[in-house]
PDB file of N, CA and C in Angstrom:
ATOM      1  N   UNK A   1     106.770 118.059 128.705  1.00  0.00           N
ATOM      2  CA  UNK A   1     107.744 118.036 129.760  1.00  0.00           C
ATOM      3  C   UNK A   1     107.411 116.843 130.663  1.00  0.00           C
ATOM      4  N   UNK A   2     108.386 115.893 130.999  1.00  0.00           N
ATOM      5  CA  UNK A   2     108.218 114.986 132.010  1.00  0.00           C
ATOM      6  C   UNK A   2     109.329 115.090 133.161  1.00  0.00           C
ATOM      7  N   UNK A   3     109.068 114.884 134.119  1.00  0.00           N
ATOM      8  CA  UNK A   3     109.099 113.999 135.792  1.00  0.00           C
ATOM      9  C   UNK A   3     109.270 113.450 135.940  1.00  0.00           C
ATOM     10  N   UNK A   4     110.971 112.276 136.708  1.00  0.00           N
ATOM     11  CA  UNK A   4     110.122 111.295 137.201  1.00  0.00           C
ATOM     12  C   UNK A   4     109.724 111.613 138.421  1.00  0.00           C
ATOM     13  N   UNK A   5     108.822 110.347 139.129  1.00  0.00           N
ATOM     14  CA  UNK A   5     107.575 110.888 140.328  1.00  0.00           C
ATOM     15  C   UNK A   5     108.013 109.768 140.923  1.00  0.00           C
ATOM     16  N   UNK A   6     109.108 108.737 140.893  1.00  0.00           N
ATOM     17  CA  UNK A   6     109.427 107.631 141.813  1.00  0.00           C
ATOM     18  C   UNK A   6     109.093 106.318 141.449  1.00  0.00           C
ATOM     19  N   UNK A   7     109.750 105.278 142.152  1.00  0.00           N
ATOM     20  CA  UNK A   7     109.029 103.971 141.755  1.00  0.00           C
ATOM     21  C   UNK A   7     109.064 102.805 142.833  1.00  0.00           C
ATOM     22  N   UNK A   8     108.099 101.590 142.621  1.00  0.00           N
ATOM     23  CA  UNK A   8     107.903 100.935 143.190  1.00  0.00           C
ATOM     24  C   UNK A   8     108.461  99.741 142.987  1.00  0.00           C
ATOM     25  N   UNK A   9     108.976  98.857 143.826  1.00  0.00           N
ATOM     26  CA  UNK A   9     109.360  97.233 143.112  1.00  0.00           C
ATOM     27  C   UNK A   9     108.738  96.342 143.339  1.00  0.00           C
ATOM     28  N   UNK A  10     108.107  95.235 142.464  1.00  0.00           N
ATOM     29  CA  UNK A  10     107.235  94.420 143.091  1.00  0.00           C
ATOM     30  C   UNK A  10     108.065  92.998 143.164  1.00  0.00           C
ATOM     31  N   UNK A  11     107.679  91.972 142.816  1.00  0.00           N
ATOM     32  CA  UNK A  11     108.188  91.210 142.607  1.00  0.00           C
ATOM     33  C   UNK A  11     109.220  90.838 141.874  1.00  0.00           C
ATOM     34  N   UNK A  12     109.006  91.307 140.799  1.00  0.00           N
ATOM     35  CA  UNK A  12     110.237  90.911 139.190  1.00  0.00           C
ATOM     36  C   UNK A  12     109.706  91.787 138.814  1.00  0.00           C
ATOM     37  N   UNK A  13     109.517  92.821 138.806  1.00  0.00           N
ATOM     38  CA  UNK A  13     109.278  94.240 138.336  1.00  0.00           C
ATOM     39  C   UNK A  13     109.132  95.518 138.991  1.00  0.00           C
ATOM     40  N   UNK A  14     109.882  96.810 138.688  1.00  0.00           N
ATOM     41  CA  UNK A  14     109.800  97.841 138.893  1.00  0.00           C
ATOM     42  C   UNK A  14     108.885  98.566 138.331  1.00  0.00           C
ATOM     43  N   UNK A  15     107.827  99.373 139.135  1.00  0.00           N
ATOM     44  CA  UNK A  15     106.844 100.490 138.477  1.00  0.00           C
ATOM     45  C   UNK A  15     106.981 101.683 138.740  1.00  0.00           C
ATOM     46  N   UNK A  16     107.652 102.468 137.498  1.00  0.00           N
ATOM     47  CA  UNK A  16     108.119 103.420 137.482  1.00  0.00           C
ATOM     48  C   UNK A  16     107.031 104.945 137.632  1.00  0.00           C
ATOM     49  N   UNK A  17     106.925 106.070 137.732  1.00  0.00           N
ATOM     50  CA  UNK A  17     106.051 107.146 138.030  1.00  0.00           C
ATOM     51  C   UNK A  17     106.335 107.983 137.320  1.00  0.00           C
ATOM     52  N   UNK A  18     105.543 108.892 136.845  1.00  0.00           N
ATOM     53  CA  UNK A  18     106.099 109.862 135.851  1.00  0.00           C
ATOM     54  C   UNK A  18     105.375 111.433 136.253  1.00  0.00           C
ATOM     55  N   UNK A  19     105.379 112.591 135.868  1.00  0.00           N
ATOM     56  CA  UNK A  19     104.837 113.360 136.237  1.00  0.00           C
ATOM     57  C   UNK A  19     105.069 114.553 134.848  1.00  0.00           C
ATOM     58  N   UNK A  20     103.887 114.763 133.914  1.00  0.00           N
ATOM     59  CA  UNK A  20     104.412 114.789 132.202  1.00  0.00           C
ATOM     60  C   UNK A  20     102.820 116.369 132.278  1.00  0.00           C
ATOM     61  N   UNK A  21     103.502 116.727 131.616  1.00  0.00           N
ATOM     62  CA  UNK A  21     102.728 118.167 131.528  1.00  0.00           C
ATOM     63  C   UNK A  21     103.225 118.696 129.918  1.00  0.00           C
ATOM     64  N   UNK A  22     101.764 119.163 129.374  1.00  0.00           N
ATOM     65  CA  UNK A  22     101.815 119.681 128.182  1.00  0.00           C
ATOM     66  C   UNK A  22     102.563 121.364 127.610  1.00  0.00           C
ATOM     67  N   UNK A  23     103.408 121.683 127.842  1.00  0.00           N
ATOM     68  CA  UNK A  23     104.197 122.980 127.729  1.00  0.00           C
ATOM     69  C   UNK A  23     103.943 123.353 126.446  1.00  0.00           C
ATOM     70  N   UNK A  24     103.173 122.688 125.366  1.00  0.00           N
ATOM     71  CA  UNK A  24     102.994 123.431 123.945  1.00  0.00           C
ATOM     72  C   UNK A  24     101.712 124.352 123.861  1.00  0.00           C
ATOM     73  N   UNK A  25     101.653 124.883 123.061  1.00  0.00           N
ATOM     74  CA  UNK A  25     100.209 125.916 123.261  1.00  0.00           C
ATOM     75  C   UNK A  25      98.823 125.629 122.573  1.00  0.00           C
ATOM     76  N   UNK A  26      98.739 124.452 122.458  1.00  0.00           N
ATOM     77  CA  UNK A  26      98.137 123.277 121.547  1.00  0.00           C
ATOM     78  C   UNK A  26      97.846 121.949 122.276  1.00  0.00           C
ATOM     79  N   UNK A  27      96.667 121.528 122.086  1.00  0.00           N
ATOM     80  CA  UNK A  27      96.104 119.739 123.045  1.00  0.00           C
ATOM     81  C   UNK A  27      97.221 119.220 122.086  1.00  0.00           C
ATOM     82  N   UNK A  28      97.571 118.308 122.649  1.00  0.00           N
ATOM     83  CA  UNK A  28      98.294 117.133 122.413  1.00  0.00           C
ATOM     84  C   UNK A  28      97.658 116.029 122.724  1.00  0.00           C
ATOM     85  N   UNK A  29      97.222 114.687 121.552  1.00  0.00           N
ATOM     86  CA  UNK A  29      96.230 113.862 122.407  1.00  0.00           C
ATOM     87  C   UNK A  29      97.127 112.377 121.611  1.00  0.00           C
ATOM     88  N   UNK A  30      96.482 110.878 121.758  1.00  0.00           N
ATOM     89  CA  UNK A  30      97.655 109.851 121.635  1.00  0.00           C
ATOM     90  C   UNK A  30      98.888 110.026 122.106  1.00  0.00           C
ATOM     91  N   UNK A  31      99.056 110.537 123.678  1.00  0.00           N
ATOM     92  CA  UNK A  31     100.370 110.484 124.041  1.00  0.00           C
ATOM     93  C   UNK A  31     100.789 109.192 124.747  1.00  0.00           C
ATOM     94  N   UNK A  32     101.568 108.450 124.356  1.00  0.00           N
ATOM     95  CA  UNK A  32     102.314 107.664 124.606  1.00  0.00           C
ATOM     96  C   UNK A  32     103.346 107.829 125.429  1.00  0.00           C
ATOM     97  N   UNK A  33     104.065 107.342 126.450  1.00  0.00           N
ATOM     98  CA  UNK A  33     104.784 107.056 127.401  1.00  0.00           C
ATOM     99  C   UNK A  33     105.898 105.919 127.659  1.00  0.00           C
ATOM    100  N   UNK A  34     107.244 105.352 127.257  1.00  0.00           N
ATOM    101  CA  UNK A  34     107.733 104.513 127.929  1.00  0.00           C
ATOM    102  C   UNK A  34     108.873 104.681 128.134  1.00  0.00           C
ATOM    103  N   UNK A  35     109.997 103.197 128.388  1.00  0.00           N
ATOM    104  CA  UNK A  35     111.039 103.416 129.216  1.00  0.00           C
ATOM    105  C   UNK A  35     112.328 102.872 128.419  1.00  0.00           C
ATOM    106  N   UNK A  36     112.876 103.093 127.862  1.00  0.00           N
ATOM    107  CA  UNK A  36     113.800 102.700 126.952  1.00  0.00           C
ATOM    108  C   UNK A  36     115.216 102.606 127.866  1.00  0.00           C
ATOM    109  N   UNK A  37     116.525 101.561 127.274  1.00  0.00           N
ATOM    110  CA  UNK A  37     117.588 101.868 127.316  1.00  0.00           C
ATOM    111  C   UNK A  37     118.998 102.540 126.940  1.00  0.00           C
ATOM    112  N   UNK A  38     119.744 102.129 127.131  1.00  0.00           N
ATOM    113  CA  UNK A  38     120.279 103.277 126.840  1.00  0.00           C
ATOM    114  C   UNK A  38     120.834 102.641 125.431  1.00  0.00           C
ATOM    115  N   UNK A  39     120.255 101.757 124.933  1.00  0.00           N
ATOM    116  CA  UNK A  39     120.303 102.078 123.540  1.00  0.00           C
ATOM    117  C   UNK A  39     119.184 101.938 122.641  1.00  0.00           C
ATOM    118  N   UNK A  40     118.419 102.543 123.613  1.00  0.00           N
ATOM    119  CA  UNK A  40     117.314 102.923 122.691  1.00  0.00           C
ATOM    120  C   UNK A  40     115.775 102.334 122.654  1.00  0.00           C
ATOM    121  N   UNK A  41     116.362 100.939 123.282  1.00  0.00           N
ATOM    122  CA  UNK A  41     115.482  99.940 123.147  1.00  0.00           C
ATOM    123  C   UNK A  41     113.990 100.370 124.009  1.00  0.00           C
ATOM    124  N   UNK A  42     112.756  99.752 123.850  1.00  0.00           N
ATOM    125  CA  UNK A  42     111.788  99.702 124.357  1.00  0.00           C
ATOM    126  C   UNK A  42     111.708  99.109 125.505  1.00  0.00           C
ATOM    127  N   UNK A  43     112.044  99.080 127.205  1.00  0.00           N
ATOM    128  CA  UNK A  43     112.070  97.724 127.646  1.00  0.00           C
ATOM    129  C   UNK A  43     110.826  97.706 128.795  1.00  0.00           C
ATOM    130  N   UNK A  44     109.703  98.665 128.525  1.00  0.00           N
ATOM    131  CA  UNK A  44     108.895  98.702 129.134  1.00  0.00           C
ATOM    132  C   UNK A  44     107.717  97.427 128.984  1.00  0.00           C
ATOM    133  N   UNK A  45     107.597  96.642 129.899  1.00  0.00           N
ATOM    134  CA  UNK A  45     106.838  95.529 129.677  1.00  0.00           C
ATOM    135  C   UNK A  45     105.097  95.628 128.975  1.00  0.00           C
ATOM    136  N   UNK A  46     104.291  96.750 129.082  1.00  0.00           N
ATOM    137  CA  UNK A  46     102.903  97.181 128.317  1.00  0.00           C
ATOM    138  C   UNK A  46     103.099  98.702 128.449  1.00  0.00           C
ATOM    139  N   UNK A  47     102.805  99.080 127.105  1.00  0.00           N
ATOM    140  CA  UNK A  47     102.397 100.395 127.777  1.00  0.00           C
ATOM    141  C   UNK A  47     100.854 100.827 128.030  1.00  0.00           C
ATOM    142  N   UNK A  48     100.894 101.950 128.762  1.00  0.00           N
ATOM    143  CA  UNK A  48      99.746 102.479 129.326  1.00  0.00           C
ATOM    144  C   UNK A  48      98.766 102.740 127.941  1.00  0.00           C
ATOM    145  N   UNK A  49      97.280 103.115 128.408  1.00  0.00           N
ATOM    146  CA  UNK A  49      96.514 103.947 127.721  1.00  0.00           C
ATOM    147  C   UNK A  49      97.022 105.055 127.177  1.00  0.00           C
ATOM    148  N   UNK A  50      96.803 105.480 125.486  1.00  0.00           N
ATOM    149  CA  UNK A  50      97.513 106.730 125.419  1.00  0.00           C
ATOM    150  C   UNK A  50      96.509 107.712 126.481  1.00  0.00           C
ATOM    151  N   UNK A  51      96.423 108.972 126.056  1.00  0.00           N
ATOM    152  CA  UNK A  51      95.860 109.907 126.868  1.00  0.00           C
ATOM    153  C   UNK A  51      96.557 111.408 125.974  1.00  0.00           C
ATOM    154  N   UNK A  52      95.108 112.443 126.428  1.00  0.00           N
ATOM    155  CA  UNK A  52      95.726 113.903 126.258  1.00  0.00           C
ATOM    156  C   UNK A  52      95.748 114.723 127.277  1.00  0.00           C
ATOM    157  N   UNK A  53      96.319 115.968 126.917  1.00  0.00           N
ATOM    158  CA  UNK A  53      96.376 117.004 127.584  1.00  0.00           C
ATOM    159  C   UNK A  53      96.474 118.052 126.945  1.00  0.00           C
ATOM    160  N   UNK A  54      95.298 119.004 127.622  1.00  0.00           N
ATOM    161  CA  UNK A  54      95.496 120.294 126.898  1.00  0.00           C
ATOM    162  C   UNK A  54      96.764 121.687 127.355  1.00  0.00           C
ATOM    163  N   UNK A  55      96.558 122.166 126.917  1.00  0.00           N
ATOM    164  CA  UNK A  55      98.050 123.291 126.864  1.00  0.00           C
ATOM    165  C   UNK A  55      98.416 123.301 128.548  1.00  0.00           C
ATOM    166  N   UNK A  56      99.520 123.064 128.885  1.00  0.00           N
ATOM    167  CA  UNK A  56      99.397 123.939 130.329  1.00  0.00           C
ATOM    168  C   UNK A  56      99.060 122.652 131.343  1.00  0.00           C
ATOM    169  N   UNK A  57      98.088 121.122 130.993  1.00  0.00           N
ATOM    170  CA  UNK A  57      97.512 120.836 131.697  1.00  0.00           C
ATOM    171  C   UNK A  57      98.643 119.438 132.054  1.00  0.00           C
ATOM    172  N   UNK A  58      98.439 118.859 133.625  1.00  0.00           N
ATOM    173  CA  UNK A  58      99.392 117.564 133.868  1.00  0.00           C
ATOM    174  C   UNK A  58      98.493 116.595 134.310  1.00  0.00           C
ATOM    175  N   UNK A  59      99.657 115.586 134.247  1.00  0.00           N
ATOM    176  CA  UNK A  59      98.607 114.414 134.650  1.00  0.00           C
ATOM    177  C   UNK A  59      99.955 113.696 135.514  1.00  0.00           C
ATOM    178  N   UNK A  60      99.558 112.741 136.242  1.00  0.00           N
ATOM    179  CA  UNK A  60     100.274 112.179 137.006  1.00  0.00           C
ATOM    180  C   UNK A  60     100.040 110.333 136.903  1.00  0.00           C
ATOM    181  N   UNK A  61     100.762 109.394 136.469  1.00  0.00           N
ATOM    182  CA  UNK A  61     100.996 108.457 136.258  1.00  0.00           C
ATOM    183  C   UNK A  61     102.019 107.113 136.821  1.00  0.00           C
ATOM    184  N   UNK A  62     101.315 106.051 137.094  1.00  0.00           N
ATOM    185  CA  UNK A  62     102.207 105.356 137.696  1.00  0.00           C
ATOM    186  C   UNK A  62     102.479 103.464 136.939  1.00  0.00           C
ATOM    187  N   UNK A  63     102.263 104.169 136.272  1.00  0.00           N
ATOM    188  CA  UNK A  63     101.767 102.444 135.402  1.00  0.00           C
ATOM    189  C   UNK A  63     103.326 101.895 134.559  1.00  0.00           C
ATOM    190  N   UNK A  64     104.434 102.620 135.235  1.00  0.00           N
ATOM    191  CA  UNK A  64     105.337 101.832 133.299  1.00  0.00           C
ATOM    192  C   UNK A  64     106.332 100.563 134.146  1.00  0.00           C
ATOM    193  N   UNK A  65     105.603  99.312 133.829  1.00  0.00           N
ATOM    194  CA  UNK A  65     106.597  98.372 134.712  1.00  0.00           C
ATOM    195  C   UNK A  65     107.767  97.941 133.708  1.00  0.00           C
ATOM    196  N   UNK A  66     108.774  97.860 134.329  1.00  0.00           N
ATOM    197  CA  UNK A  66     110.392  97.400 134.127  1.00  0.00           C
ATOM    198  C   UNK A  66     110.690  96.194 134.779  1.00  0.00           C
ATOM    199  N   UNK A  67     111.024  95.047 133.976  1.00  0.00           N
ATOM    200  CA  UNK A  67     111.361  93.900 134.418  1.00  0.00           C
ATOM    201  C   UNK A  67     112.601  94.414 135.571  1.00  0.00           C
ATOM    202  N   UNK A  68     112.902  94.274 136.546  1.00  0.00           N
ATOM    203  CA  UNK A  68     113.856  94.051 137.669  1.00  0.00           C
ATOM    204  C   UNK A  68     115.295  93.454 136.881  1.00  0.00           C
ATOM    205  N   UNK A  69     116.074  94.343 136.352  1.00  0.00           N
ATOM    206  CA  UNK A  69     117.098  94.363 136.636  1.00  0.00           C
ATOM    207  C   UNK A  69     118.145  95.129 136.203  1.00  0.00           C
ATOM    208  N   UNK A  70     117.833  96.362 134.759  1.00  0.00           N
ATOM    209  CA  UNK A  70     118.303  97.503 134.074  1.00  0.00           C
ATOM    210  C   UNK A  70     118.482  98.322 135.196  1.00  0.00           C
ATOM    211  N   UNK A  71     119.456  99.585 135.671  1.00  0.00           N
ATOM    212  CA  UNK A  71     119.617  99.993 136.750  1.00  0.00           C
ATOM    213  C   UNK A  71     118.863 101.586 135.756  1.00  0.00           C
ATOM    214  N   UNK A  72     118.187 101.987 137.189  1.00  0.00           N
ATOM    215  CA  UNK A  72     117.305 103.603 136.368  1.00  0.00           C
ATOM    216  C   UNK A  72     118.370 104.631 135.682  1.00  0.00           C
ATOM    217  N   UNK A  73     119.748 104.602 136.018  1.00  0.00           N
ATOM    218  CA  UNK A  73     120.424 105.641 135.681  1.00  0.00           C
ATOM    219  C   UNK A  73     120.906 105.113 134.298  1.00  0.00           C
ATOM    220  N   UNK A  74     120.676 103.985 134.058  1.00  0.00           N
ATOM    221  CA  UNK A  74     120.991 103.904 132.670  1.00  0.00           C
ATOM    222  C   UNK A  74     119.594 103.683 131.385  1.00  0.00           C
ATOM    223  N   UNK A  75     118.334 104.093 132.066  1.00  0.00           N
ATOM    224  CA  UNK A  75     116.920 104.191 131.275  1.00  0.00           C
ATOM    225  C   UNK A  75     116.732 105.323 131.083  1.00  0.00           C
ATOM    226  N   UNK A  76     115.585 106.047 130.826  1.00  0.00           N
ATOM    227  CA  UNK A  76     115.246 107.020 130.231  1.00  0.00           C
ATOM    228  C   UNK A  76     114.039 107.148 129.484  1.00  0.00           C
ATOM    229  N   UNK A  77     112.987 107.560 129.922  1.00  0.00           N
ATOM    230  CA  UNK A  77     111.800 108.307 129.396  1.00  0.00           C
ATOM    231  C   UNK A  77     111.480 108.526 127.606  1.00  0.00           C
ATOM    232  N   UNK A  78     110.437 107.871 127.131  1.00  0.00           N
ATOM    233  CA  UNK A  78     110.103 108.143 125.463  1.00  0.00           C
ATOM    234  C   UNK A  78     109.090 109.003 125.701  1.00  0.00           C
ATOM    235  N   UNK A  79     108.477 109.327 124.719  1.00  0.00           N
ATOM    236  CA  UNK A  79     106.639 109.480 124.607  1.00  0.00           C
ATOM    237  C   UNK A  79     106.568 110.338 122.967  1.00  0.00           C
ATOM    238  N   UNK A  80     105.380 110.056 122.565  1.00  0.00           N
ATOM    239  CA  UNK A  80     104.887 110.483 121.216  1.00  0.00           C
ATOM    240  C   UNK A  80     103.707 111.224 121.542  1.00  0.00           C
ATOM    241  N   UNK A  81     103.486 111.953 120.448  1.00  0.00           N
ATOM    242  CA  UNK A  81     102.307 112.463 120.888  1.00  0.00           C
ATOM    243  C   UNK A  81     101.832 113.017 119.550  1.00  0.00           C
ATOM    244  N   UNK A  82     100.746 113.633 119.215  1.00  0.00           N
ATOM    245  CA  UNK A  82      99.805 113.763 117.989  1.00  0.00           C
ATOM    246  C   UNK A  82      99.489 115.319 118.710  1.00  0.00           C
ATOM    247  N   UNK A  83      99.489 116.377 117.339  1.00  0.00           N
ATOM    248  CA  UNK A  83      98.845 117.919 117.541  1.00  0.00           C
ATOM    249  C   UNK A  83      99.243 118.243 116.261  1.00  0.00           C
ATOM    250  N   UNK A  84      98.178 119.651 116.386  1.00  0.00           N
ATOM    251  CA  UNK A  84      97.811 120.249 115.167  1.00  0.00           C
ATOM    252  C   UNK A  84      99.573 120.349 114.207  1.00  0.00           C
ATOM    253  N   UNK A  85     100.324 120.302 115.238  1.00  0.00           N
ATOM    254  CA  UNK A  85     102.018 120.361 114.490  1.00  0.00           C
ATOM    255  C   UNK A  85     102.548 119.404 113.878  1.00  0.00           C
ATOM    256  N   UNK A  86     101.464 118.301 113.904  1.00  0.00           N
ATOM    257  CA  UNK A  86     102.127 117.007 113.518  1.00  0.00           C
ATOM    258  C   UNK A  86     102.529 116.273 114.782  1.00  0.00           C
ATOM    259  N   UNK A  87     102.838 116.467 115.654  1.00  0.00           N
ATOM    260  CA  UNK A  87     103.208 115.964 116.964  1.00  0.00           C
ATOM    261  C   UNK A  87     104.827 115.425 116.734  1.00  0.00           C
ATOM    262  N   UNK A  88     105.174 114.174 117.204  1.00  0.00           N
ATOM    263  CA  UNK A  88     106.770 114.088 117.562  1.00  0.00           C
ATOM    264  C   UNK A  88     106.624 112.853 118.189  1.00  0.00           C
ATOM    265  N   UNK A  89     108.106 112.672 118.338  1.00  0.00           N
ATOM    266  CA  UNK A  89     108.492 111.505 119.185  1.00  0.00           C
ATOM    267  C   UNK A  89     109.900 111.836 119.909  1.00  0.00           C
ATOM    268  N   UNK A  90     110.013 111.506 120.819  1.00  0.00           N
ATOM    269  CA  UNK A  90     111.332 112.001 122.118  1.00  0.00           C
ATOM    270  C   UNK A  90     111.832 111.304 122.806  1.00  0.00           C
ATOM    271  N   UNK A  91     112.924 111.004 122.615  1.00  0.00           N
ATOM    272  CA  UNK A  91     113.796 110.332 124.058  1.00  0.00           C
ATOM    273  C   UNK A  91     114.263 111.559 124.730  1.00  0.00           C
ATOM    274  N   UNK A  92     113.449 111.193 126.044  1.00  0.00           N
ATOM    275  CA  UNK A  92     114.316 112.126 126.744  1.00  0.00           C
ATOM    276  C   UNK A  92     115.631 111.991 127.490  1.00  0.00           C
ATOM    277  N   UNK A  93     116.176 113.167 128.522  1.00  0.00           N
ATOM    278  CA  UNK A  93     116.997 113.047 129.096  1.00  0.00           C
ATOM    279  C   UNK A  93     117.110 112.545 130.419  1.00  0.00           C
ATOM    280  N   UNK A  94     115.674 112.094 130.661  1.00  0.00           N
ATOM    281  CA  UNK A  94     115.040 112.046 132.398  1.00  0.00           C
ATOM    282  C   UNK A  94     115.285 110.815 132.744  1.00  0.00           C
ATOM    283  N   UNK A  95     115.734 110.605 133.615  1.00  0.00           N
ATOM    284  CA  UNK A  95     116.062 109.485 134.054  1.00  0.00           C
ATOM    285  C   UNK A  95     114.912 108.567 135.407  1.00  0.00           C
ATOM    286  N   UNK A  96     114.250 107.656 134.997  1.00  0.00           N
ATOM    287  CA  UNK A  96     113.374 107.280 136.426  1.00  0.00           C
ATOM    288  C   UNK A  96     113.904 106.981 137.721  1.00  0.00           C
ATOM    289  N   UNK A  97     113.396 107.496 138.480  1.00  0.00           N
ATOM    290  CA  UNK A  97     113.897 107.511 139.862  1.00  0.00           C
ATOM    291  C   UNK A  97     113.441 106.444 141.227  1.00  0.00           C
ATOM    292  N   UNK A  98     113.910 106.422 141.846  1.00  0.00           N
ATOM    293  CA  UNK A  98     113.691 105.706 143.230  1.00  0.00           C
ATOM    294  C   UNK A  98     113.285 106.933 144.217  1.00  0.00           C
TER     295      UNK A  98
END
Protein backbone atom coordinates (compact mmCIF):
# COMPACT_ATOMS: atom_id res chain seq x y z
CA UNK A 1 0.00 0.00 0.00
CA UNK A 2 1.33 3.49 -0.81
CA UNK A 3 0.83 7.33 0.20
CA UNK A 4 1.62 10.12 -1.21
CA UNK A 5 3.43 12.16 1.79
CA UNK A 6 3.94 15.52 -0.38
CA UNK A 7 6.60 17.16 -2.32
CA UNK A 8 9.23 19.51 -2.64
CA UNK A 9 10.51 21.69 -5.72
CA UNK A 10 13.93 22.45 -6.13
CA UNK A 11 15.33 23.91 -8.84
CA UNK A 12 14.39 21.84 -12.12
CA UNK A 13 13.08 19.22 -10.08
CA UNK A 14 10.30 18.05 -7.97
CA UNK A 15 10.89 15.56 -4.91
CA UNK A 16 8.16 13.66 -4.49
CA UNK A 17 7.27 11.68 -0.79
CA UNK A 18 5.75 8.56 -0.43
CA UNK A 19 4.41 6.80 2.57
CA UNK A 20 4.31 2.65 1.42
CA UNK A 21 3.49 -0.05 4.01
CA UNK A 22 3.62 -3.80 3.57
CA UNK A 23 -0.25 -5.12 3.86
CA UNK A 24 0.84 -8.80 2.72
CA UNK A 25 1.43 -11.38 5.44
CA UNK A 26 4.90 -12.08 4.15
CA UNK A 27 8.53 -9.69 4.11
CA UNK A 28 8.63 -8.30 0.94
CA UNK A 29 12.29 -7.28 0.23
CA UNK A 30 13.88 -5.53 -3.39
CA UNK A 31 11.13 -3.08 -3.28
CA UNK A 32 11.40 -0.67 -5.76
CA UNK A 33 9.58 2.63 -6.01
CA UNK A 34 8.92 5.16 -8.94
CA UNK A 35 6.97 7.71 -10.82
CA UNK A 36 5.62 6.99 -14.12
CA UNK A 37 3.24 8.78 -16.63
CA UNK A 38 0.36 8.47 -17.65
CA UNK A 39 1.51 6.35 -20.21
CA UNK A 40 3.33 4.38 -18.43
CA UNK A 41 6.58 5.70 -18.85
CA UNK A 42 9.38 5.76 -16.14
CA UNK A 43 10.04 9.52 -15.63
CA UNK A 44 11.63 9.35 -12.36
CA UNK A 45 15.16 10.77 -12.71
CA UNK A 46 17.24 7.71 -10.19
CA UNK A 47 15.62 5.54 -8.31
CA UNK A 48 16.10 5.03 -4.66
CA UNK A 49 17.80 2.06 -2.79
CA UNK A 50 15.53 -0.92 -3.03
CA UNK A 51 14.57 -1.77 0.61
CA UNK A 52 12.17 -4.28 2.69
CA UNK A 53 9.53 -4.53 4.87
CA UNK A 54 8.16 -6.97 6.93
CA UNK A 55 4.31 -7.74 7.17
CA UNK A 56 2.45 -4.83 8.69
CA UNK A 57 5.70 -2.72 8.74
CA UNK A 58 6.12 1.22 6.92
CA UNK A 59 8.64 3.19 5.97
CA UNK A 60 8.53 6.70 4.99
CA UNK A 61 10.47 8.13 1.97
CA UNK A 62 11.37 11.19 0.24
CA UNK A 63 13.85 10.61 -2.49
CA UNK A 64 11.80 10.21 -6.12
CA UNK A 65 12.90 13.44 -8.10
CA UNK A 66 10.72 14.52 -11.23
CA UNK A 67 12.20 16.77 -13.69
CA UNK A 68 9.82 20.07 -13.26
CA UNK A 69 7.29 20.00 -15.56
CA UNK A 70 4.68 16.69 -15.85
CA UNK A 71 1.76 18.04 -13.67
CA UNK A 72 1.23 15.28 -10.41
CA UNK A 73 -2.35 14.60 -11.43
CA UNK A 74 -1.30 13.15 -14.46
CA UNK A 75 1.77 10.70 -12.67
CA UNK A 76 1.35 7.97 -10.61
CA UNK A 77 3.23 5.66 -8.29
CA UNK A 78 5.10 2.02 -9.58
CA UNK A 79 6.96 -0.33 -7.24
CA UNK A 80 8.06 -4.11 -7.51
CA UNK A 81 8.78 -6.10 -5.01
CA UNK A 82 10.19 -9.83 -4.39
CA UNK A 83 8.30 -12.53 -1.64
CA UNK A 84 7.88 -15.92 -0.99
CA UNK A 85 4.70 -15.33 -3.77
CA UNK A 86 6.90 -14.44 -6.34
CA UNK A 87 6.33 -10.79 -5.67
CA UNK A 88 4.76 -8.35 -8.53
CA UNK A 89 4.92 -5.25 -10.16
CA UNK A 90 2.10 -2.28 -9.90
CA UNK A 91 1.07 0.85 -11.25
CA UNK A 92 -0.81 2.32 -9.01
CA UNK A 93 -3.71 4.56 -8.74
CA UNK A 94 -1.99 7.21 -6.33
CA UNK A 95 -1.32 10.12 -7.52
CA UNK A 96 1.84 12.39 -5.91
CA UNK A 97 0.87 15.25 -4.17
CA UNK A 98 1.78 18.85 -3.23
Amino acid sequence: MINARGAQRGNDAHHFGFMIRNDGSVPADDIDVWIVDEDGDDVTRAHPNTFALKPDEERENWSLVVRIGPEPEKLRFALKWNDRGGGGTKITDVHPAY
